[in-house]
PDB file of N, CA and C in Angstrom:
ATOM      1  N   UNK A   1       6.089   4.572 -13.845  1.00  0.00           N
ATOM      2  CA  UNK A   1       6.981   3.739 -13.063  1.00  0.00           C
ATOM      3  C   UNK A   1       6.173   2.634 -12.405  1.00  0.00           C
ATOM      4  N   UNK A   2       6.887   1.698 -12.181  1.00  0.00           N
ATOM      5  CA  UNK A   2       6.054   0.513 -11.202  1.00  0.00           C
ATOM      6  C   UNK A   2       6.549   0.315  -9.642  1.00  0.00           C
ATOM      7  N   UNK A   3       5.338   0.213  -9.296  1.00  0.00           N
ATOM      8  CA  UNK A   3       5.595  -0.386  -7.901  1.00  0.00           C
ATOM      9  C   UNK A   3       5.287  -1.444  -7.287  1.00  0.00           C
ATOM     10  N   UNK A   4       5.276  -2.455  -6.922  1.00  0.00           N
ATOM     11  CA  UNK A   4       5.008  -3.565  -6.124  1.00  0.00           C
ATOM     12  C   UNK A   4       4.302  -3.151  -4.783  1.00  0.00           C
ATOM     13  N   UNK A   5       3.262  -3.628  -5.057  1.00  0.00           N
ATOM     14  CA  UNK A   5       2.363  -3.211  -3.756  1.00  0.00           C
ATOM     15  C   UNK A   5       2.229  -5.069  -2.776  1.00  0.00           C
ATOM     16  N   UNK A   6       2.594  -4.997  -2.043  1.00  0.00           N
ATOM     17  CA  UNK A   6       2.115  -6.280  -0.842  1.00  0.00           C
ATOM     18  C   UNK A   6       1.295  -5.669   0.199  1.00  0.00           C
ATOM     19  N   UNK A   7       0.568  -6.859  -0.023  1.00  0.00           N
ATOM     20  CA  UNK A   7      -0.901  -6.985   1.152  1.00  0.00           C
ATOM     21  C   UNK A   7      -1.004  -8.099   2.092  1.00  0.00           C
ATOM     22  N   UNK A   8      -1.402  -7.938   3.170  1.00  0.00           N
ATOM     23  CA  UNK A   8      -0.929  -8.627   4.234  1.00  0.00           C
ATOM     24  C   UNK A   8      -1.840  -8.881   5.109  1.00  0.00           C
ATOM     25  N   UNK A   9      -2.271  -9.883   5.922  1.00  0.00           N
ATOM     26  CA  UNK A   9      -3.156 -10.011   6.791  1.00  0.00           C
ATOM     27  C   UNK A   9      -4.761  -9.816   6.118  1.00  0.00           C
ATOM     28  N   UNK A  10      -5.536  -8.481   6.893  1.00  0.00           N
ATOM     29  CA  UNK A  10      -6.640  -8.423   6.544  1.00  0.00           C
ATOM     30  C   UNK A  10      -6.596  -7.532   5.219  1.00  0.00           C
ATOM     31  N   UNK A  11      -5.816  -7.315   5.006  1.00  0.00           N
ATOM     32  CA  UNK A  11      -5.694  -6.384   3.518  1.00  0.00           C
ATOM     33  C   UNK A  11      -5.548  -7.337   2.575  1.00  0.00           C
ATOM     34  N   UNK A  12      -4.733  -8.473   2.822  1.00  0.00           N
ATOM     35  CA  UNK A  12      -4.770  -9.173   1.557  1.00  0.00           C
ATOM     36  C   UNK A  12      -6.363  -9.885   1.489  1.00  0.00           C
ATOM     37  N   UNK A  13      -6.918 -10.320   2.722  1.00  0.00           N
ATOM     38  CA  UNK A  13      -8.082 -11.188   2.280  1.00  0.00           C
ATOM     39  C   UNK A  13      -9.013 -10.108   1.869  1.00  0.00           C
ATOM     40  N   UNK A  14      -8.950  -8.703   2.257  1.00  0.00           N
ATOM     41  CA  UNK A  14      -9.747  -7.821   1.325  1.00  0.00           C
ATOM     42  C   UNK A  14      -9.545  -7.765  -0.086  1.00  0.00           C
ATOM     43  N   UNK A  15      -7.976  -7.483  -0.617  1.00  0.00           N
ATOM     44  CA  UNK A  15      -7.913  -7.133  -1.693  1.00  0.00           C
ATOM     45  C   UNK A  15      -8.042  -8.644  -2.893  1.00  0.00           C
ATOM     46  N   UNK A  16      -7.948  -9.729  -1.569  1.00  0.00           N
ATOM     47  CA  UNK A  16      -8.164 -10.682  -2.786  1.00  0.00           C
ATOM     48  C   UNK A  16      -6.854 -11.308  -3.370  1.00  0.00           C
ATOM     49  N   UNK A  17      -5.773 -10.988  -3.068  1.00  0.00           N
ATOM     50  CA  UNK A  17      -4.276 -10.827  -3.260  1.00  0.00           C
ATOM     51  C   UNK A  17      -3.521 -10.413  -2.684  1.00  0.00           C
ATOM     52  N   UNK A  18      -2.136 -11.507  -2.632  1.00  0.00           N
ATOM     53  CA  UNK A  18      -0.880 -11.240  -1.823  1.00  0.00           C
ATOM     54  C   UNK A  18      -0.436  -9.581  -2.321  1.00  0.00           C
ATOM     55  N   UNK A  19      -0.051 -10.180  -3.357  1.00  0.00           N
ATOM     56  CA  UNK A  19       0.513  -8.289  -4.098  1.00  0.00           C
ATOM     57  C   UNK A  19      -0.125  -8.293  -5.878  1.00  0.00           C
ATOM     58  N   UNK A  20       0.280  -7.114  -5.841  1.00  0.00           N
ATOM     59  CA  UNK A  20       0.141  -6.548  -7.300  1.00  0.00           C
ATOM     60  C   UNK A  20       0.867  -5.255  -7.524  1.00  0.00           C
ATOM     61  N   UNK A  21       1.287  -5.578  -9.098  1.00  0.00           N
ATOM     62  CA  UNK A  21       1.896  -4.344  -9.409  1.00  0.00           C
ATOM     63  C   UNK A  21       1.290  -3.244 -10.153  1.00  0.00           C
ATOM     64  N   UNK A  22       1.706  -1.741  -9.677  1.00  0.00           N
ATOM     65  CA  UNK A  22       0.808  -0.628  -9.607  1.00  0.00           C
ATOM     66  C   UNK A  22       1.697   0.096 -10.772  1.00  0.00           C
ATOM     67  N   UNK A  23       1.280   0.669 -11.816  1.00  0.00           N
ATOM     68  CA  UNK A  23       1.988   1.060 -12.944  1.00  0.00           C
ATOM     69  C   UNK A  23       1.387   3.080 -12.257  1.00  0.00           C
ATOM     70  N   UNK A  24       2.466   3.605 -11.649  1.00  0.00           N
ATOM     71  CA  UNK A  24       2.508   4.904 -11.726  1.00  0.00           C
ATOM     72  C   UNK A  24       2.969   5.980 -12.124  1.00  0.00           C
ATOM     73  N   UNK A  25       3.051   7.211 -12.212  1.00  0.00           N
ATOM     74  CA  UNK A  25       3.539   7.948 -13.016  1.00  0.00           C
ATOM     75  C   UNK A  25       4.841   8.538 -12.544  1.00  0.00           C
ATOM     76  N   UNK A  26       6.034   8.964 -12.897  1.00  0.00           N
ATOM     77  CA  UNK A  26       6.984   9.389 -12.000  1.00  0.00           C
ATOM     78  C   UNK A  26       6.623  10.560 -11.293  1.00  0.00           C
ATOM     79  N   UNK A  27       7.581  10.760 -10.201  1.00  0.00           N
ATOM     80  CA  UNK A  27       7.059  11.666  -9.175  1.00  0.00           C
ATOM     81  C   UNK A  27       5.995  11.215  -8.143  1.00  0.00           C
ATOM     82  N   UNK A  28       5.612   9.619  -8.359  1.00  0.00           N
ATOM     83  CA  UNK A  28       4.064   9.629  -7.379  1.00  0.00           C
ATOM     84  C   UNK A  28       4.786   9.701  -5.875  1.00  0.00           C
ATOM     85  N   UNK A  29       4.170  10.311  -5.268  1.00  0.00           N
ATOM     86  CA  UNK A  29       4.320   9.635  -3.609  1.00  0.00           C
ATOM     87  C   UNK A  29       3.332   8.699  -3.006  1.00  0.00           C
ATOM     88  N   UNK A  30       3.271   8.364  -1.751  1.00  0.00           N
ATOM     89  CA  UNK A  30       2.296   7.705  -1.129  1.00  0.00           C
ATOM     90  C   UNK A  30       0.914   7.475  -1.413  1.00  0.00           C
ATOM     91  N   UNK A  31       0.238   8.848  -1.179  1.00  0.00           N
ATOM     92  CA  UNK A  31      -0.725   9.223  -1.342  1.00  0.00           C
ATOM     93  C   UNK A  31      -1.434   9.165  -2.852  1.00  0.00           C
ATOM     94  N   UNK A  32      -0.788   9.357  -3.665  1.00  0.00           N
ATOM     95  CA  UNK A  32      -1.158   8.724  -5.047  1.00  0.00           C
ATOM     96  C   UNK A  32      -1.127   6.931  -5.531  1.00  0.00           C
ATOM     97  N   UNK A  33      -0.447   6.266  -4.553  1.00  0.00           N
ATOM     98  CA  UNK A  33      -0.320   5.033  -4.413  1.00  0.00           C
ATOM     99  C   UNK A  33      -1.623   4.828  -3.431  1.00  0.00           C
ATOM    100  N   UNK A  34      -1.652   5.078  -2.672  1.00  0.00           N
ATOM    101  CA  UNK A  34      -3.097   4.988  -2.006  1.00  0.00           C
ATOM    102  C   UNK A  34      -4.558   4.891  -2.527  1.00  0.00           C
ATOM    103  N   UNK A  35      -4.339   6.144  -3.582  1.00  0.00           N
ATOM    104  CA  UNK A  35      -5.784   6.585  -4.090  1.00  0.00           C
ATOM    105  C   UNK A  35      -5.937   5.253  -5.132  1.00  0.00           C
ATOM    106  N   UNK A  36      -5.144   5.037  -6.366  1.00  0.00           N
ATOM    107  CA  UNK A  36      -4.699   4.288  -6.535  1.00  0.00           C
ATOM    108  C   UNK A  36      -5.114   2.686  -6.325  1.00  0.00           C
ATOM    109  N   UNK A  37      -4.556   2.100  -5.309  1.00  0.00           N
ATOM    110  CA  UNK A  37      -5.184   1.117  -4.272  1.00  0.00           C
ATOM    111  C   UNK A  37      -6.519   1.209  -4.761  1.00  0.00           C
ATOM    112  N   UNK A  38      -6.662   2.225  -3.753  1.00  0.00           N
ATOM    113  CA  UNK A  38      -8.398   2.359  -3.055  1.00  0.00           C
ATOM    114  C   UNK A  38      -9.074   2.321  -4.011  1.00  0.00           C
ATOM    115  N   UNK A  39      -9.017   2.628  -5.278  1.00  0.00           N
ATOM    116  CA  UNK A  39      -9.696   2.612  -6.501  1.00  0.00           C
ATOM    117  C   UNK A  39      -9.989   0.942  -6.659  1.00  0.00           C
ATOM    118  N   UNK A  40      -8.844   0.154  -7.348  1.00  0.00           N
ATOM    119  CA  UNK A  40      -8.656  -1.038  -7.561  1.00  0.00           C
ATOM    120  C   UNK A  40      -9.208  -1.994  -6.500  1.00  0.00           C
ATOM    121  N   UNK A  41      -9.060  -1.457  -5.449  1.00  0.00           N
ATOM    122  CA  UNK A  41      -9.466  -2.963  -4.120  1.00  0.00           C
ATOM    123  C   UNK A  41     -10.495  -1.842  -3.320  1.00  0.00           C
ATOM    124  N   UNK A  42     -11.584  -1.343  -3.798  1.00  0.00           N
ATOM    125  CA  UNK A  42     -13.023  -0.656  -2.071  1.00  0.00           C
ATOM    126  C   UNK A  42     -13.086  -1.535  -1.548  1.00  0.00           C
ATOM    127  N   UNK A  43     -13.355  -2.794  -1.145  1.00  0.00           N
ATOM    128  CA  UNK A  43     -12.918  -3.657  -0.158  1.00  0.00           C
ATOM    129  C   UNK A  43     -12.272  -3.001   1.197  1.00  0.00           C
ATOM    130  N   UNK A  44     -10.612  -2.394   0.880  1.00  0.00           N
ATOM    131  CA  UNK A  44      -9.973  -1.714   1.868  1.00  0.00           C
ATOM    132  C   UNK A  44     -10.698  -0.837   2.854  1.00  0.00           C
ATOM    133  N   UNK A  45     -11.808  -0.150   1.738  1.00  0.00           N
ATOM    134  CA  UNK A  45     -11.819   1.200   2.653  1.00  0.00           C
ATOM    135  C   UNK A  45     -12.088   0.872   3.851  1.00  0.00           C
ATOM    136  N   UNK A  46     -12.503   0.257   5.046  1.00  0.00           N
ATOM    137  CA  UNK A  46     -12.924   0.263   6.256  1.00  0.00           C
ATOM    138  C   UNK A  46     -11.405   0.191   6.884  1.00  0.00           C
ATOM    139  N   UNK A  47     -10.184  -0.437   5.916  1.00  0.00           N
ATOM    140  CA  UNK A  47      -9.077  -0.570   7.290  1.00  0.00           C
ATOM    141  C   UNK A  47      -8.195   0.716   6.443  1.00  0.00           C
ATOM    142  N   UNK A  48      -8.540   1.378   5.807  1.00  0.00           N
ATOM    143  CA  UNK A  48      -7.384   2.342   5.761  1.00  0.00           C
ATOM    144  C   UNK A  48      -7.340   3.395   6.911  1.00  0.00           C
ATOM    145  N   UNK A  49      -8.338   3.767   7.808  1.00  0.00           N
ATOM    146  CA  UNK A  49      -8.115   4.256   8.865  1.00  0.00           C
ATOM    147  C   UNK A  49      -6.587   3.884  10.000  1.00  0.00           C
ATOM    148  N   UNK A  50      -6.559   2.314   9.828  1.00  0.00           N
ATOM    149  CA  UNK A  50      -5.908   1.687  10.685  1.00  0.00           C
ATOM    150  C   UNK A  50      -4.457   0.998   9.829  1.00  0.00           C
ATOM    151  N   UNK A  51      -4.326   1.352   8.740  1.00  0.00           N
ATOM    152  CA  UNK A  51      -3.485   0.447   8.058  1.00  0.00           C
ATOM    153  C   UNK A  51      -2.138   1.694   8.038  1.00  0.00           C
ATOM    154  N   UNK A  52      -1.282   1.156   8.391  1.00  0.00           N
ATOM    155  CA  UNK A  52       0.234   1.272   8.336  1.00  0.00           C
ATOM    156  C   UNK A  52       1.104   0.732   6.469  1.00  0.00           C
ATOM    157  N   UNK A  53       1.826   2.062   6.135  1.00  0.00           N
ATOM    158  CA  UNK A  53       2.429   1.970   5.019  1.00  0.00           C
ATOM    159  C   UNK A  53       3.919   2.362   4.734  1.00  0.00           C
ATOM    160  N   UNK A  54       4.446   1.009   4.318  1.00  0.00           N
ATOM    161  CA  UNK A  54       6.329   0.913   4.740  1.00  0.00           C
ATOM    162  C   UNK A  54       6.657   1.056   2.798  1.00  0.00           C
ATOM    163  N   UNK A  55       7.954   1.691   2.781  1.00  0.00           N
ATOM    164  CA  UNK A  55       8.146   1.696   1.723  1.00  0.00           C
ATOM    165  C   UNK A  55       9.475   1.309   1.626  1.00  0.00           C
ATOM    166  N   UNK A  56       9.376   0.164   0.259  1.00  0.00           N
ATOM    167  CA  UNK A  56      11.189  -0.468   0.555  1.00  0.00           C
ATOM    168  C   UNK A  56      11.612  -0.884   2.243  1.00  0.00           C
ATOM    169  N   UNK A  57      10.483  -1.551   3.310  1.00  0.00           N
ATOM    170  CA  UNK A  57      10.941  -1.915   4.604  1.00  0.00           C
ATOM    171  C   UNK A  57      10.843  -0.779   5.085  1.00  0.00           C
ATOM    172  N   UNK A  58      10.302   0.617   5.394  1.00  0.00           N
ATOM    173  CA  UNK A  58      10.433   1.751   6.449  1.00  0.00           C
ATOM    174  C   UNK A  58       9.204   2.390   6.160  1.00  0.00           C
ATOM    175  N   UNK A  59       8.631   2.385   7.343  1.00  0.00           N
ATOM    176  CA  UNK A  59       7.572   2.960   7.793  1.00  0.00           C
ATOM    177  C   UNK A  59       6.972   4.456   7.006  1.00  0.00           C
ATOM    178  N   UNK A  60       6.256   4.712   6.156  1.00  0.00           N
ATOM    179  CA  UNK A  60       5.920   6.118   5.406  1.00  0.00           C
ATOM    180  C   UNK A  60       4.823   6.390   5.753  1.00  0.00           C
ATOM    181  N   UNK A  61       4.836   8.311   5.002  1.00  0.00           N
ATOM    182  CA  UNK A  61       3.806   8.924   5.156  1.00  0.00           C
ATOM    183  C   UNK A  61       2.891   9.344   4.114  1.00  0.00           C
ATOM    184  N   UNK A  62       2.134  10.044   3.584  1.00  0.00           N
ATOM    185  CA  UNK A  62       1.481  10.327   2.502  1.00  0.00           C
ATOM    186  C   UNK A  62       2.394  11.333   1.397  1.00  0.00           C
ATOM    187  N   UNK A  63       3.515  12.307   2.115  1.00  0.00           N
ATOM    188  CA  UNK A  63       4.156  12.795   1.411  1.00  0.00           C
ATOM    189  C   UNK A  63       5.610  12.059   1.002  1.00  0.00           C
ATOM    190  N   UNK A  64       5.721  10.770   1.098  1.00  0.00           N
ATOM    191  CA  UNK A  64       7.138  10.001   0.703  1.00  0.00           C
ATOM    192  C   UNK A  64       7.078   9.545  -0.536  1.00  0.00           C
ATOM    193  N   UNK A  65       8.124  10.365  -1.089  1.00  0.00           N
ATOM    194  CA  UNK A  65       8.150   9.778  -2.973  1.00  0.00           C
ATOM    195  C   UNK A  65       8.016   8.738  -3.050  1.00  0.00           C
ATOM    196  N   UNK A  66       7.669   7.844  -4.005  1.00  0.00           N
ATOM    197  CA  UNK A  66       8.279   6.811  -4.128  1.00  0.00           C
ATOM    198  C   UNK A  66       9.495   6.927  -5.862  1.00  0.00           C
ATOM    199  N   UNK A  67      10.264   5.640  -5.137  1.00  0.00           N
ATOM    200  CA  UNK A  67      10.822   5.553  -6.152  1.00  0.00           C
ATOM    201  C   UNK A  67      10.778   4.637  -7.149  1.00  0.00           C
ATOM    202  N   UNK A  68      11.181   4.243  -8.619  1.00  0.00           N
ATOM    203  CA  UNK A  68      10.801   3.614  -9.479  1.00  0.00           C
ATOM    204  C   UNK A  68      10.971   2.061  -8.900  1.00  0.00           C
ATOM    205  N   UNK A  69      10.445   1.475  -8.993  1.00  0.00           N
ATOM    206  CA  UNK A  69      10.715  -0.369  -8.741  1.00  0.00           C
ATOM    207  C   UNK A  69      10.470  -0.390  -6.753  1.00  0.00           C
ATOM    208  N   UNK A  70      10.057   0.158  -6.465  1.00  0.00           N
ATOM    209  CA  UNK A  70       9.729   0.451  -4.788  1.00  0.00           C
ATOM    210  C   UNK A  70       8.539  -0.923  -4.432  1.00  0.00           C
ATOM    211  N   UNK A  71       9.139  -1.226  -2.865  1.00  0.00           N
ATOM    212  CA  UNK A  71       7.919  -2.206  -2.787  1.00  0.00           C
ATOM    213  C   UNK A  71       7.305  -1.573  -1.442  1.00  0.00           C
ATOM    214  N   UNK A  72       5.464  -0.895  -1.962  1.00  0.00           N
ATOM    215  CA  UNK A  72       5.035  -0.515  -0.915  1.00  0.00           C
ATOM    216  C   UNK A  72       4.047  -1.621  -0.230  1.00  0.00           C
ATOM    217  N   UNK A  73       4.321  -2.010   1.157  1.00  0.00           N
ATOM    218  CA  UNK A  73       3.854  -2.322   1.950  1.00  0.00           C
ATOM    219  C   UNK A  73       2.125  -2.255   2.607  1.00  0.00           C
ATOM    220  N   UNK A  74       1.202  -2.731   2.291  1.00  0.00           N
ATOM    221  CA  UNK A  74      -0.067  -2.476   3.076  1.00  0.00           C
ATOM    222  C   UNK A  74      -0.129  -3.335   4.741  1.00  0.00           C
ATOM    223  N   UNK A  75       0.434  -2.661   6.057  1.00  0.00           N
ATOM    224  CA  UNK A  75       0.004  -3.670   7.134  1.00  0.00           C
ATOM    225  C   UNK A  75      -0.743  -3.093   8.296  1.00  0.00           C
ATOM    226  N   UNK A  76      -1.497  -3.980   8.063  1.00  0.00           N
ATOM    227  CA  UNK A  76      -2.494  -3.866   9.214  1.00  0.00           C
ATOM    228  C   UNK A  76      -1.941  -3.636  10.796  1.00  0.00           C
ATOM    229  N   UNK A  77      -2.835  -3.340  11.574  1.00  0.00           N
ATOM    230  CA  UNK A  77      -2.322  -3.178  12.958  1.00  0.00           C
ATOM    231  C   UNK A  77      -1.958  -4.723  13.595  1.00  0.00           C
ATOM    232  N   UNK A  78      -1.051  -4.980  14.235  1.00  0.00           N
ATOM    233  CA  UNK A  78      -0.598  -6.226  14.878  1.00  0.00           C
ATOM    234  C   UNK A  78      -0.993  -6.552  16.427  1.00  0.00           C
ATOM    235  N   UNK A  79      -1.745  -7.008  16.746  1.00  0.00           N
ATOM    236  CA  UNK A  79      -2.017  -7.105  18.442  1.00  0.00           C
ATOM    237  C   UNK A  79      -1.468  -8.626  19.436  1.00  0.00           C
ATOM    238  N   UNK A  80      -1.001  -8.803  20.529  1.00  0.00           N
ATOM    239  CA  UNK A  80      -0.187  -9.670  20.581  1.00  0.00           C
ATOM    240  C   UNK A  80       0.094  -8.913  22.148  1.00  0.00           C
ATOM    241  N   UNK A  81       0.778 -10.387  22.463  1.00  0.00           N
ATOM    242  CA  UNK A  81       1.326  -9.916  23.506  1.00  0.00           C
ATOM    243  C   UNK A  81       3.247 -10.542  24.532  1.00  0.00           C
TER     244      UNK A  81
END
C-alpha cells in the first residue's frame, strides 16, 4: 500500500524533501512507517525523540494502522508564543 509521508519544518530540511511516497505492506501501522523513514532519511534520527506523528490530520501513536492512500505527517515541536 502507499502512503504519503510530509515533512515539515526541521524534518523536511533533514530529509531533504517536502514529502515522499512510502510503498508499504498492508497491515503497516506507525511504527513500521517510522522504521521505514528512519532507514531512507538518518538525517532524522536526532529529532525523532521530539517529532510528533498525525495521520490523515490526527495526532498518532506507534500502534495506529494505517490505511491504504493515508497521509502521514512528520512535525516537529512548535514554540511560540
Amino acid at each position: 500500500m502507499r502512503v504519503q509521508v510530509l515533512f515539515f519544518a526541521q524534518a523536511r530540511e533533514r530529509a531533504g524533501c517536502a514529502s515522499q511516497t512510502l510503498e508499504l505492506p498492508e497491515g503497516s501501522r506507525v511504527e513500521d512507517a517510522r522504521a521505514a523513514i528512519a532507514r531512507a532519511h538518518p538525517a532524522l534520527e536526532p529529532l525523532w525523540p521530539h517529532l510528533a506523528l498525525a495521520v490523515n490530520g490526527e495526532l498518532a501513536r506507534d500502534g495506529t494502522a494505517l490505511p491504504a492512500g493515508a497521509e502521514l505527517a512528520l512535525l516537529p515541536p512548535v514554540s511560540g508564543g
